[in-house]
C-alpha atoms as a PDB file:
ATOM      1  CA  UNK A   1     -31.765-184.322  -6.693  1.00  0.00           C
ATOM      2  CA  UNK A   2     -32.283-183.249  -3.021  1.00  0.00           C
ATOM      3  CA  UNK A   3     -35.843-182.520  -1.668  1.00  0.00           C
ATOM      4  CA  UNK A   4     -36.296-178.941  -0.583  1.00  0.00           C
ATOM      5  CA  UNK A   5     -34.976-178.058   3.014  1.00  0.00           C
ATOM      6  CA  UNK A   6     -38.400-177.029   4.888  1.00  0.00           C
ATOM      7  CA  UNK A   7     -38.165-173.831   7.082  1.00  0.00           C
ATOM      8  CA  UNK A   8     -38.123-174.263  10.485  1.00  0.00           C
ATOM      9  CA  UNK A   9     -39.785-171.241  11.495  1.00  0.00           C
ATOM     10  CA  UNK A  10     -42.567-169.864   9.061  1.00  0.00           C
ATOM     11  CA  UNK A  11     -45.995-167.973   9.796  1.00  0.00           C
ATOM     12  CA  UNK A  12     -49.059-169.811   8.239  1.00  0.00           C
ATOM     13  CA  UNK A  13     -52.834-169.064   8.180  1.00  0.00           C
ATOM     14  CA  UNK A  14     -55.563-171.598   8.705  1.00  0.00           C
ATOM     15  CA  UNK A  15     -59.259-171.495   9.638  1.00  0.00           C
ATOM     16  CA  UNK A  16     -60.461-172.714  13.224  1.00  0.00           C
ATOM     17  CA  UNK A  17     -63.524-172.847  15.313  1.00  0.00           C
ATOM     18  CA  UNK A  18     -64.720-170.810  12.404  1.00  0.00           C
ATOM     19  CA  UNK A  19     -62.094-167.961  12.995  1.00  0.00           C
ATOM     20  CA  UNK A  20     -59.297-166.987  10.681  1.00  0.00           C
ATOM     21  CA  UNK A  21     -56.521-167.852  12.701  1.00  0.00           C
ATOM     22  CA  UNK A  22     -52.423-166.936  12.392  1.00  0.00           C
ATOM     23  CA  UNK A  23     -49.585-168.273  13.798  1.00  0.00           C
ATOM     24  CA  UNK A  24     -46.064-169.235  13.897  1.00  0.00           C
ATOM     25  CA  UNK A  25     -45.085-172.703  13.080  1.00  0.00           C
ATOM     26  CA  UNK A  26     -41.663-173.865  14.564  1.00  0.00           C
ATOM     27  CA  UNK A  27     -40.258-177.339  13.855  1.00  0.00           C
ATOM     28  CA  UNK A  28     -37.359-178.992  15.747  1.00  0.00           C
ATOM     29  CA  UNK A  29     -35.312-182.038  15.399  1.00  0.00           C
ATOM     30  CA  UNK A  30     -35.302-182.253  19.150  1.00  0.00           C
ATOM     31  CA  UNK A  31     -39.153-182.302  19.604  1.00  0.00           C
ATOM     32  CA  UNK A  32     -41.209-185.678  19.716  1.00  0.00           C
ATOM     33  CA  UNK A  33     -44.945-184.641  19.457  1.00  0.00           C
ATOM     34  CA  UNK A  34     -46.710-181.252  18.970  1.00  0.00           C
ATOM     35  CA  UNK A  35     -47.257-178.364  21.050  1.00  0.00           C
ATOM     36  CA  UNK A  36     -49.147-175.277  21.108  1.00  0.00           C
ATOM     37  CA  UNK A  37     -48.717-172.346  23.003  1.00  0.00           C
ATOM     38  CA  UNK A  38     -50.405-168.537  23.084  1.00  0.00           C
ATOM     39  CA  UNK A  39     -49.341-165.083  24.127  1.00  0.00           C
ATOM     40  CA  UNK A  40     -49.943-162.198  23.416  1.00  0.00           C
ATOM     41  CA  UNK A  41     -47.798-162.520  20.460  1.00  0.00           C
ATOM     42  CA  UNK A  42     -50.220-165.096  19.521  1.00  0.00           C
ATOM     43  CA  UNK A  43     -50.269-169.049  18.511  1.00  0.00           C
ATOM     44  CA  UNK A  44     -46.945-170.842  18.144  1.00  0.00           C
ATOM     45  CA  UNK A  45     -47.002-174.401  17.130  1.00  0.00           C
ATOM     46  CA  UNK A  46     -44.178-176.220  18.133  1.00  0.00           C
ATOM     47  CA  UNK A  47     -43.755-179.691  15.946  1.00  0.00           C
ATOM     48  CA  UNK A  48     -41.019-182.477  15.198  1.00  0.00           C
ATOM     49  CA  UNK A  49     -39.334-181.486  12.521  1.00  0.00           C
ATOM     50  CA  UNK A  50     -40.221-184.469  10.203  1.00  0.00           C
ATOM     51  CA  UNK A  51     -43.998-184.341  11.603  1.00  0.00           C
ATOM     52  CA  UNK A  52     -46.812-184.773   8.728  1.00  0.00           C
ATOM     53  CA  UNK A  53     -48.998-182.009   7.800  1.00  0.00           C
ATOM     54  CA  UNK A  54     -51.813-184.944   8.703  1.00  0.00           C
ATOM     55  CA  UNK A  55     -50.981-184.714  12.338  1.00  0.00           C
ATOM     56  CA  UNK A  56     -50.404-181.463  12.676  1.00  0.00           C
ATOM     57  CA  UNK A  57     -53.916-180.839  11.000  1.00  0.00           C
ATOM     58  CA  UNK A  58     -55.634-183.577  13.610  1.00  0.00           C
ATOM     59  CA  UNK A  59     -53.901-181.528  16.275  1.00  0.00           C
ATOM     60  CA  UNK A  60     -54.815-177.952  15.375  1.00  0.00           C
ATOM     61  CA  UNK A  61     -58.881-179.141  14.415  1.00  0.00           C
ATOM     62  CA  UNK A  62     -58.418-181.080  17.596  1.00  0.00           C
ATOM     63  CA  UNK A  63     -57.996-178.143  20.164  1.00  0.00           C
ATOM     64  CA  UNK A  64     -59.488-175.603  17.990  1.00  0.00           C
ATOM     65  CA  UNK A  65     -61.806-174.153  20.571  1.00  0.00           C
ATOM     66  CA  UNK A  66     -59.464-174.166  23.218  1.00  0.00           C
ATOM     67  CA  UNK A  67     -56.998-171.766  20.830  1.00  0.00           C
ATOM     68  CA  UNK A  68     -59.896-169.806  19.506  1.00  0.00           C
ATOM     69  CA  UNK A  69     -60.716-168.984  23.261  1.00  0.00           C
ATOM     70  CA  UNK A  70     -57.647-168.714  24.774  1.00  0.00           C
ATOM     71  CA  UNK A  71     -56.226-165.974  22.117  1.00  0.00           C
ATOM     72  CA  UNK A  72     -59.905-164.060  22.605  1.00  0.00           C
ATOM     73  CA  UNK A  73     -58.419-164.588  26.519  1.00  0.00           C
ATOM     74  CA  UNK A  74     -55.003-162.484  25.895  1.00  0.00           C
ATOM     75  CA  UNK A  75     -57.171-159.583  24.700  1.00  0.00           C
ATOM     76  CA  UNK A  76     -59.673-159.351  27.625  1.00  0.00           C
ATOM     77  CA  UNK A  77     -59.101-159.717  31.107  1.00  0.00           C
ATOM     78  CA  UNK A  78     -60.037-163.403  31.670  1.00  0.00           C
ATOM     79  CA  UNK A  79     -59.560-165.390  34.708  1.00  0.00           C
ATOM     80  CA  UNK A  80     -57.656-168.810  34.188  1.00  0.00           C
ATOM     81  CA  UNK A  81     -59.860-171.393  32.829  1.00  0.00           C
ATOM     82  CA  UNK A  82     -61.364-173.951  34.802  1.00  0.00           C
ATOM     83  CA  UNK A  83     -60.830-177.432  34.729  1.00  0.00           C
ATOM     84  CA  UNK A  84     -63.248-180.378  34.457  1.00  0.00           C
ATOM     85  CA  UNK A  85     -61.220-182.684  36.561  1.00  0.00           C
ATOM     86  CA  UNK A  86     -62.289-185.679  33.647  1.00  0.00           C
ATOM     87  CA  UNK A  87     -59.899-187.633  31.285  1.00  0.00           C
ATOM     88  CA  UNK A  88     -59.485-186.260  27.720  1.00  0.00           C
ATOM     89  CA  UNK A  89     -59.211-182.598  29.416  1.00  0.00           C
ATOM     90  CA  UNK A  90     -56.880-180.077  28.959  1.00  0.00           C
ATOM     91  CA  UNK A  91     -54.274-178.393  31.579  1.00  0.00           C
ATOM     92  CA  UNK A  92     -52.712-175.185  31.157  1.00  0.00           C
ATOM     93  CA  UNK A  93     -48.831-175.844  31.668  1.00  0.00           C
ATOM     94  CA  UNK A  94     -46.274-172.809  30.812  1.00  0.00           C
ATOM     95  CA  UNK A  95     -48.203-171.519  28.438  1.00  0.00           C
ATOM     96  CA  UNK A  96     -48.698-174.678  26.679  1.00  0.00           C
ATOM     97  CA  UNK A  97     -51.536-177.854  26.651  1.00  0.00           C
ATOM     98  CA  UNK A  98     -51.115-181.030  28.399  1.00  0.00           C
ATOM     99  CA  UNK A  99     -54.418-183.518  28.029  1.00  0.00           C
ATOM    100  CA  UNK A 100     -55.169-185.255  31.057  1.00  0.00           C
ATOM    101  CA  UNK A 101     -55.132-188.741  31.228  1.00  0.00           C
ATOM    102  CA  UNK A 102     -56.537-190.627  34.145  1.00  0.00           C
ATOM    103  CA  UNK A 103     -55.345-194.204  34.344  1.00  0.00           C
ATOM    104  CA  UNK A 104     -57.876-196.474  37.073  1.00  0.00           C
ATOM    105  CA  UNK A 105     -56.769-199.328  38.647  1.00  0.00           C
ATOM    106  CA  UNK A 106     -55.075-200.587  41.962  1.00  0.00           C
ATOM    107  CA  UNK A 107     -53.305-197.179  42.370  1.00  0.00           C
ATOM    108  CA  UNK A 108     -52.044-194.767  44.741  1.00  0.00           C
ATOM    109  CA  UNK A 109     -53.108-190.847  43.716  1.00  0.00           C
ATOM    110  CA  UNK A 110     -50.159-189.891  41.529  1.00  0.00           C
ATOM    111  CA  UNK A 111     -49.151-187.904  38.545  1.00  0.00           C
ATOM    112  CA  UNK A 112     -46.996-188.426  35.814  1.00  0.00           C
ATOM    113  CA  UNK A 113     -46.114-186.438  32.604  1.00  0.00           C
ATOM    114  CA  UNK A 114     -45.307-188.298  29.682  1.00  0.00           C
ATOM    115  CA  UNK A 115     -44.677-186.133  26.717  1.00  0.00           C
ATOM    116  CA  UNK A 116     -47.983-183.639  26.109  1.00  0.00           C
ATOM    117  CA  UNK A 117     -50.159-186.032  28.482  1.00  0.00           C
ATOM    118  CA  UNK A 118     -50.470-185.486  32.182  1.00  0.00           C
ATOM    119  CA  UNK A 119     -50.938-189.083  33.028  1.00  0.00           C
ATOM    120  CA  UNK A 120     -53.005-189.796  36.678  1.00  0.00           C
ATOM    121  CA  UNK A 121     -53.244-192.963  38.282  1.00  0.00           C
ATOM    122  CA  UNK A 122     -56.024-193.329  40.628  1.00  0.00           C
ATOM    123  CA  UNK A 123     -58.081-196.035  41.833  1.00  0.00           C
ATOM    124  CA  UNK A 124     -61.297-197.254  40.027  1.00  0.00           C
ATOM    125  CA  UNK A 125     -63.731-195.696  41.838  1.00  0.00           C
ATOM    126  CA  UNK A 126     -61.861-191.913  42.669  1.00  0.00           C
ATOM    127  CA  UNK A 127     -63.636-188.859  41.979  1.00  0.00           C
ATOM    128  CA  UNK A 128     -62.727-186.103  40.517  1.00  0.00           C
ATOM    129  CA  UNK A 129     -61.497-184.750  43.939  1.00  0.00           C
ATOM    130  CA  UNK A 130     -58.813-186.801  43.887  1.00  0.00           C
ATOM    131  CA  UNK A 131     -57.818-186.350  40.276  1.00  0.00           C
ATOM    132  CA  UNK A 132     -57.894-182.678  41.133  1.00  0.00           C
ATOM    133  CA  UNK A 133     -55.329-183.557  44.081  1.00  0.00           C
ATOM    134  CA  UNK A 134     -53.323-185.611  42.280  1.00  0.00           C
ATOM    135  CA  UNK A 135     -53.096-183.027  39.489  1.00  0.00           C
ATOM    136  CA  UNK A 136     -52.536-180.248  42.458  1.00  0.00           C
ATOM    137  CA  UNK A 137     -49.831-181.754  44.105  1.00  0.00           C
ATOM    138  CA  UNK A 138     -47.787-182.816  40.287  1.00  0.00           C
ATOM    139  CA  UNK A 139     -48.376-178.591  40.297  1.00  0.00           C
ATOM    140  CA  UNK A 140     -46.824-178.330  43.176  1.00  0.00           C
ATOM    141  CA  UNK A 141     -43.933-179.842  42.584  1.00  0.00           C
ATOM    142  CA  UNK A 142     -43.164-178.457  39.305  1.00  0.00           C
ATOM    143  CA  UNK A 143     -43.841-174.648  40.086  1.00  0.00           C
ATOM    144  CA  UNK A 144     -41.804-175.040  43.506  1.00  0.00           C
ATOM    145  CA  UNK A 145     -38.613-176.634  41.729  1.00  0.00           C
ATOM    146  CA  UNK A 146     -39.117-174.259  38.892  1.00  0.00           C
ATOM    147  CA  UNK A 147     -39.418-171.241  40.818  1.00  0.00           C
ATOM    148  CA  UNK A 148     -36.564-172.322  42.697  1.00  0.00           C
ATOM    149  CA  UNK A 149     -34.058-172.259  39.550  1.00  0.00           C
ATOM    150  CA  UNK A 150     -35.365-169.052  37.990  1.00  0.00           C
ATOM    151  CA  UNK A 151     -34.779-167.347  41.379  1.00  0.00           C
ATOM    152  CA  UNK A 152     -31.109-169.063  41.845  1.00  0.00           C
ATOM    153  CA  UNK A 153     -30.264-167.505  38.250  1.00  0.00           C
ATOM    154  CA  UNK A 154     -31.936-164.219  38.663  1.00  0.00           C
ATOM    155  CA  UNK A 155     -30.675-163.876  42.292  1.00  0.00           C
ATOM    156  CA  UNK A 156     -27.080-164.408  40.639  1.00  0.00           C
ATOM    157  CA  UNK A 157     -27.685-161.563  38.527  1.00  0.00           C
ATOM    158  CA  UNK A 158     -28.791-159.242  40.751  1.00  0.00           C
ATOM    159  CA  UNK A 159     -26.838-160.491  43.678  1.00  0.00           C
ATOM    160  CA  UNK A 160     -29.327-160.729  45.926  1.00  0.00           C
ATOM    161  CA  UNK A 161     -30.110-163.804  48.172  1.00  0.00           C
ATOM    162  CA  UNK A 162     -33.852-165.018  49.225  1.00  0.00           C
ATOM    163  CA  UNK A 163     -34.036-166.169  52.413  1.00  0.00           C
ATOM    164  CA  UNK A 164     -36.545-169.213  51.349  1.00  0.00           C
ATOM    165  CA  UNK A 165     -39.073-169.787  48.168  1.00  0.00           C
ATOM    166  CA  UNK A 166     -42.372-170.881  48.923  1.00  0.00           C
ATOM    167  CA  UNK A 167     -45.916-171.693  47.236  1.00  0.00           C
ATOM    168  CA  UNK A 168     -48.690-169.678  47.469  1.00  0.00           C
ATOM    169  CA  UNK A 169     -52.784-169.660  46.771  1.00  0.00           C
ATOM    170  CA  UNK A 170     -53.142-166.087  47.240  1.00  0.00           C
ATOM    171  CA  UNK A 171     -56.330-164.841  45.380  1.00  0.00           C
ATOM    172  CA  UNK A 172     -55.079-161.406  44.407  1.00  0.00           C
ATOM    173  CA  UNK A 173     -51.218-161.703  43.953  1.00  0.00           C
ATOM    174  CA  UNK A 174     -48.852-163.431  41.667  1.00  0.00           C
ATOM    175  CA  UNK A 175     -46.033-162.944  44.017  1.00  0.00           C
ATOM    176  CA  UNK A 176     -44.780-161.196  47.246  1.00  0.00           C
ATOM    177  CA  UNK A 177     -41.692-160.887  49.163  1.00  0.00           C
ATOM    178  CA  UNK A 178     -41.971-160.748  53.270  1.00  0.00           C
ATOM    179  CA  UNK A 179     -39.324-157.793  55.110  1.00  0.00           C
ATOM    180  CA  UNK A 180     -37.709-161.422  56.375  1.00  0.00           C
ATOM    181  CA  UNK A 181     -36.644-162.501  52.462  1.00  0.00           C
ATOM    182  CA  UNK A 182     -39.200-165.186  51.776  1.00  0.00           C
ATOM    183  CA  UNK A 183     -40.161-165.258  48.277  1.00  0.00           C
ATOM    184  CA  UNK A 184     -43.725-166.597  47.697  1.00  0.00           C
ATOM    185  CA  UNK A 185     -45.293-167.554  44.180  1.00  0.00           C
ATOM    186  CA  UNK A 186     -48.845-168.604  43.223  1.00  0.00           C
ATOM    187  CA  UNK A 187     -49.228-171.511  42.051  1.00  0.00           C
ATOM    188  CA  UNK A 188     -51.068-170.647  38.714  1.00  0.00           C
ATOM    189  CA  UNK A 189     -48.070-169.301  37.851  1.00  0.00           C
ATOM    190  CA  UNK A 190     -47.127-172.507  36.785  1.00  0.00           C
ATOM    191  CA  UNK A 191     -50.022-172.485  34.021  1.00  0.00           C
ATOM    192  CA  UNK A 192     -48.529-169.301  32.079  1.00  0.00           C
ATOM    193  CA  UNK A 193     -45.469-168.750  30.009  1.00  0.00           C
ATOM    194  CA  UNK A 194     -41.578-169.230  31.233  1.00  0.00           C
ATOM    195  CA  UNK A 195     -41.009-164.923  30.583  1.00  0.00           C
ATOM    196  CA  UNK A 196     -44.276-164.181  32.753  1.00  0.00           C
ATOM    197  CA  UNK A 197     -42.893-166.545  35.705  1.00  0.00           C
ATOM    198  CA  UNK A 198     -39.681-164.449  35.018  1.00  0.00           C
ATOM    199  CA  UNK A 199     -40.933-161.380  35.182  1.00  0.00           C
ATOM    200  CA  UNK A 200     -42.329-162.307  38.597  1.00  0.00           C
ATOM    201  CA  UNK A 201     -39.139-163.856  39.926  1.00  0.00           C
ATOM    202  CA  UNK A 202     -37.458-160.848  39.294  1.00  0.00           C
ATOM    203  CA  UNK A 203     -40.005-158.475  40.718  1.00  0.00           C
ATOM    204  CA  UNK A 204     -40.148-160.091  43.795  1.00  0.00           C
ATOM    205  CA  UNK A 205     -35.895-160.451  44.101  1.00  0.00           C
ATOM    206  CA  UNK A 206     -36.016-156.296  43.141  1.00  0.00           C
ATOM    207  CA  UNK A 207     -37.686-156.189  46.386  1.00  0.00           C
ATOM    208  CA  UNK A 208     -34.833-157.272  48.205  1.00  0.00           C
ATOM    209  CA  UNK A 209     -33.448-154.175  47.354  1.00  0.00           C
ATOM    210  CA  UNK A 210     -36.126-151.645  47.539  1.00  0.00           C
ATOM    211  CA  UNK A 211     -39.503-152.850  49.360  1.00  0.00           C
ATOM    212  CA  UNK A 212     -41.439-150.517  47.285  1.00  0.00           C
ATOM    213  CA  UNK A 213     -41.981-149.530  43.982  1.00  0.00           C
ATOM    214  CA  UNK A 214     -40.280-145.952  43.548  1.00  0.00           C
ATOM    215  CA  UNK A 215     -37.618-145.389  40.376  1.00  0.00           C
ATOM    216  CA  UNK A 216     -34.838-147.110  42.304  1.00  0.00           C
ATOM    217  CA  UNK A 217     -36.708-150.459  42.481  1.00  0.00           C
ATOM    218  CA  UNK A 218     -38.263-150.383  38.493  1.00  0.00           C
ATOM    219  CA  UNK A 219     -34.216-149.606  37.837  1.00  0.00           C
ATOM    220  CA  UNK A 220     -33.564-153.173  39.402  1.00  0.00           C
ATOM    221  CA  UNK A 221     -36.552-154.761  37.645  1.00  0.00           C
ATOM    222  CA  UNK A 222     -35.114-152.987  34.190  1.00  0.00           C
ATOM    223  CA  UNK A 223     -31.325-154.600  34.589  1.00  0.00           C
ATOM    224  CA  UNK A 224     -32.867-157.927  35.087  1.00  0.00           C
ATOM    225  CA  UNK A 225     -35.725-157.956  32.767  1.00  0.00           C
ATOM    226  CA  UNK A 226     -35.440-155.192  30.152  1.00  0.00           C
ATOM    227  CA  UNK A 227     -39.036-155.800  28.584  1.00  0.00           C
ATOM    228  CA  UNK A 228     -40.696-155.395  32.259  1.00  0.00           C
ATOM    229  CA  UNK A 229     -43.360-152.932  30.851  1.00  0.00           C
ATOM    230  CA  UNK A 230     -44.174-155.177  28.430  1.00  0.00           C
ATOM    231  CA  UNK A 231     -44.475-158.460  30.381  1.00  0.00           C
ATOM    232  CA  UNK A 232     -46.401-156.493  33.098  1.00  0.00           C
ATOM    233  CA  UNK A 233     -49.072-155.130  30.707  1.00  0.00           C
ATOM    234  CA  UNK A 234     -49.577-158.830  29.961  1.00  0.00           C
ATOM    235  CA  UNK A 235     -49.743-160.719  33.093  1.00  0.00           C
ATOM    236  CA  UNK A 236     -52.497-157.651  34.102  1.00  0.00           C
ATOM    237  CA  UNK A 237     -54.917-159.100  31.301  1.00  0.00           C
ATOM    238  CA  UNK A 238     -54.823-162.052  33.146  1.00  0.00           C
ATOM    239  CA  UNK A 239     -57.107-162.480  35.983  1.00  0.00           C
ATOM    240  CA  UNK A 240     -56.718-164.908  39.039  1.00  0.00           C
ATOM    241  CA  UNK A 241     -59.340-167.286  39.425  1.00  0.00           C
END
């Protein structure tokens, strides 16, 4: 007799931190370790699709603080949380965790991502500094390249074309688009979730229609992005740091 076929999306309920916690459990054959991510739909725990209910216990106990605070986060505006620039510490990446490793030895500042691990190799006696560079730059890299492709597909859409896409550090924006075309994108957009970095892509190509915010340009936004209002509301409960 066949074993039971498992779901491969269920809701379950468990108890971390202390704090009655529910979320959606998804499991995929094309998956290789576990990953959590939060929204404001809550916790989904992403998992191989043979995965023991061992390891994804160990995981779950394992970052139980960091899901207890960051769902408290989705319901009050928080800023992004800080990082302690140490190994064994975790790093907000599109709306998921990565645990940073840092690797010593006879090494030039680089990063490398290796399944959930953000793997640094620095030399023996670097300080946190340059972990926090080395970290920065891997950022870098990734949000520019990925900001580049959501704006080539949304541009497509909405036939529009950006003059350039850059980077930016801006302390009170997510986004803005210059009268020349440029598109520019904080960086810790990077650290949220792929349909928040979407939402912002297409924002920012709407202005290449309308350089304001009357009707006409929300009616862009809409054709693009049809749960706008929604994504808006939550990228406002999150503060930048």
């Amino acid at each position: 007799m066949s074993s039971a076929v498992r779901p491969t999306i269920e809701q379950r309920a468990t108890l971390l931190a202390g704090q009655h916690i529910t979320y959606t459990l998804k499991r995929s054959s094309k998956r290789r370790s576990i990953g959590l991510r939060i929204d404001d739909r809550g916790l989904t725990v992403s998992m191989p699709l043979r995965a023991s209910e061992l390891w994804l216990d160990s995981v779950l106990n394992e970052k139980a603080a960091w899901v207890v605070e960051k769902l408290h986060g989705w319901q009050a505006r928080l800023p992004l949380a800080k990082t302690i620039w140490q190994d064994g510490e975790w790093l907000d990446y599109l709306g998921e965790l990565l645990t940073l490793r840092v690797e010593r030895g006879s090494f030039v500042a680089a990063a490398q991502r290796r399944d959930d691990a953000l793997h640094v190799f620095v030399k023996p006696h670097a300080s946190e500094v340059h972990i926090e560079r080395a970290v920065t730059l891997w950022y870098r890299a990734q949000a520019l390249q990925l900001f580049t492709d959501r704006c080539a597909h949304y541009a497509a859409l909405m036939a529009v074309v950006p003059l350039r896409i850059e980077i930016s550090t801006a302390k009170t924006l997510w986004g803005c688009c210059t009268a020349s075309g440029t598109l520019r994108f904080n960086l810790q957009l990077i650290k949220l979730p792929l349909h928040l970095i979407d939402y912002v892509v297409v924002h920012e190509l709407a202005h290449l229609r309308e350089m304001n915010h009357s009707a006409a340009f929300w009616a862009e936004v809409r054709l693009a992005c049809p749960d706008y209002l929604k994504h808006r509301a939550e990228l406002k409960a999150i503060a930048l740091a």
